[in-house]
Protein backbone atom coordinates (compact mmCIF):
# COMPACT_ATOMS: atom_id res chain seq x y z
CA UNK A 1 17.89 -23.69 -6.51
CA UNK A 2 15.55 -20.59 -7.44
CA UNK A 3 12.30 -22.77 -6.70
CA UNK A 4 13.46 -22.79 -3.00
CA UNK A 5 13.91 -18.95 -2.91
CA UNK A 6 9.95 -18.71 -4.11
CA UNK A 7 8.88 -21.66 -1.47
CA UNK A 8 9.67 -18.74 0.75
CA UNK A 9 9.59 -15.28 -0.44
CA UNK A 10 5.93 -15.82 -2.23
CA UNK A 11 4.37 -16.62 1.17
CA UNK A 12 6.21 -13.65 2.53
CA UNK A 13 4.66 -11.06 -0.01
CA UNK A 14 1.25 -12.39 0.10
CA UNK A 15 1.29 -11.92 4.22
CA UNK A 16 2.84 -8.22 3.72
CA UNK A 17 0.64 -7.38 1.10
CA UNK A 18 -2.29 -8.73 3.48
CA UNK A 19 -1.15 -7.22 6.36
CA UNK A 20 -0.71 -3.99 4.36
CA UNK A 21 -4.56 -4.82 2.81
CA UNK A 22 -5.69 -4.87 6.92
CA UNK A 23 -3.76 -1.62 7.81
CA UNK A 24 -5.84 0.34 4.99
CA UNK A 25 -9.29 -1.48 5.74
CA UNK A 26 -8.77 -0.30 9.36
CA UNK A 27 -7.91 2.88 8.90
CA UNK A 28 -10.93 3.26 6.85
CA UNK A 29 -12.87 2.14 8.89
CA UNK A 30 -11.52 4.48 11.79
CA UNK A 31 -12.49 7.43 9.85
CA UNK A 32 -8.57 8.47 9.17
CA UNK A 33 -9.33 10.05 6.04
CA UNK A 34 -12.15 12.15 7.17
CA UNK A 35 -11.88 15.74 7.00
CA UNK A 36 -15.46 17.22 6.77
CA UNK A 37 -14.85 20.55 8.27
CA UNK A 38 -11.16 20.99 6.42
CA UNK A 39 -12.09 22.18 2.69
CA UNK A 40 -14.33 24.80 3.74
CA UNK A 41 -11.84 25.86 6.47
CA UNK A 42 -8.87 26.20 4.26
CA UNK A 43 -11.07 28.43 1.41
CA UNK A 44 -11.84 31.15 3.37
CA UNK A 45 -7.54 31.44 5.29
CA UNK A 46 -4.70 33.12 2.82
CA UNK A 47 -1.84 30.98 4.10
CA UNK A 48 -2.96 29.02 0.96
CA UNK A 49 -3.84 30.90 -1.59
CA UNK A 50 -1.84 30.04 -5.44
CA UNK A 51 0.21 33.08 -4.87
CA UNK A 52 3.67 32.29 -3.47
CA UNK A 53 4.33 34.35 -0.45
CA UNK A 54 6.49 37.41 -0.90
């Protein structure tokens, strides 16, 4: 009875966790996580400094 619940569900995972696998692999290589100009944008602006605002 639980053998036929794993015929099923372990194909499942393996084809989310693929699909998931091809999701991140393109967005890689689409250059989503670039951000060359951010860091030395954000140093130099006081919206975030450490300080709270007050």
């Amino acid at each position: 009875m639980r053998l036929d619940i794993l015929i099923y569900l372990i194909p499942v995972s393996l084809f989310l966790g693929g699909l998931g696998l091809a999701a991140f692999i393109w967005s890689l290589r689409n250059r989503q996580y670039d951000d060359p100009d951010g860091d030395s944008r954000r140093i130099l602006n006081d919206d975030y400094d450490d300080a709270p605002r007050g």
